[in-house]
Protein backbone atom coordinates (compact mmCIF):
# COMPACT_ATOMS: atom_id res chain seq x y z
CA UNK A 1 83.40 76.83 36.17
CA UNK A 2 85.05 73.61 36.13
CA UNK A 3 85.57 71.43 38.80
CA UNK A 4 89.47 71.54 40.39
CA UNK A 5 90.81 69.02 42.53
CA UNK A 6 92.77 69.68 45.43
CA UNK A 7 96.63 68.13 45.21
CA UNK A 8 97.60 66.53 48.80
CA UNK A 9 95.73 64.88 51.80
CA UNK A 10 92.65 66.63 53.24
CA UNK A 11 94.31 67.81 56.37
CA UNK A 12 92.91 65.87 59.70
CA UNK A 13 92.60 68.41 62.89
CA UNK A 14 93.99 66.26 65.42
CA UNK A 15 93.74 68.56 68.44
CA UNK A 16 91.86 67.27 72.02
CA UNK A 17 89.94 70.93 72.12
CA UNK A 18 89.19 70.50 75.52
CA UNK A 19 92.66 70.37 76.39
CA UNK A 20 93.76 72.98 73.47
CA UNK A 21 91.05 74.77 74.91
CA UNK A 22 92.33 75.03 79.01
CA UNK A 23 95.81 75.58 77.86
CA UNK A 24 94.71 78.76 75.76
CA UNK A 25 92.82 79.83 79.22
CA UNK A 26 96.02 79.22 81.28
CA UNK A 27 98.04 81.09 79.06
CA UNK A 28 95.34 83.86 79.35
CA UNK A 29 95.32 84.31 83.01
CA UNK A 30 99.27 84.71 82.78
CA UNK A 31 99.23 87.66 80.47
CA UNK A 32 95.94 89.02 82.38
CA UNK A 33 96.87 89.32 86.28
CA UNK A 34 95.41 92.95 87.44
CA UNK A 35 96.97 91.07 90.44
CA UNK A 36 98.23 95.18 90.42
CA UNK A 37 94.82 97.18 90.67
CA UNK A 38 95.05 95.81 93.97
CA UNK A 39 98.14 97.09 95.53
CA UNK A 40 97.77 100.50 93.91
CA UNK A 41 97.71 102.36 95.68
CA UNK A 42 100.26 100.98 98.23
CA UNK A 43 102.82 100.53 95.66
CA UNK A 44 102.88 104.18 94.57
CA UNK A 45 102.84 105.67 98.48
CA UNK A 46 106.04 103.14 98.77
CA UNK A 47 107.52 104.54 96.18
CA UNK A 48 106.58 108.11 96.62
CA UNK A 49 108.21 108.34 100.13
CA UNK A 50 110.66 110.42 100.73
CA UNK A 51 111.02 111.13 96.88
CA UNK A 52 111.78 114.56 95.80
CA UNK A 53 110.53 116.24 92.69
CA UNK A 54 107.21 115.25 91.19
CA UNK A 55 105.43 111.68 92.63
CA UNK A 56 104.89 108.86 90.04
CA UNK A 57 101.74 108.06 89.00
CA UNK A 58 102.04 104.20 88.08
CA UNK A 59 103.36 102.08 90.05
CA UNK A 60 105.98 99.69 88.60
CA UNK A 61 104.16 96.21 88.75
CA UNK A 62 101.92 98.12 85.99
CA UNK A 63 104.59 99.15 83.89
CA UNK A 64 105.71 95.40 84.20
CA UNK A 65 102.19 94.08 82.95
CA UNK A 66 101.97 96.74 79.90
CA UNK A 67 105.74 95.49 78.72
CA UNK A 68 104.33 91.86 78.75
CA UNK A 69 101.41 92.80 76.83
CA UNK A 70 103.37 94.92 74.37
CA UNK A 71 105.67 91.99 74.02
CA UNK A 72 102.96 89.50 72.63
């Protein structure tokens, strides 16, 4: 096979990784918050009180994190 050359300037990466590299983690712990595993259980006898009919079974903080996680 013969040799080809590439047309263009070799492309130059000039990303500071580190920095790439905590902004990707930030962005992380935004979509990633099971800040609602731990008000469960709370959150659903809230809403369950004096509700008539069948009781919900998620609360609505995890609704909220499923929609953001859908959304991306």
């Amino acid at each position: 096979m013969a040799n080809k050359k590439r047309w263009g300037k070799k492309y130059k990466d000039k990303r500071d990784w580190p920095i790439y590299n905590q902004q990707l983690i930030k962005r992380g712990e935004f979509y990633i918050n099971p800040k609602f595993l731990s008000t469960w259980k709370q959150e659903l006898r809230d809403m369950n009180k004096g509700k008539e009919g069948a009781s919900f079974l998620y609360p609505y903080s995890m609704i909220e994190f499923l929609g953001i996680l859908e959304s991306v």
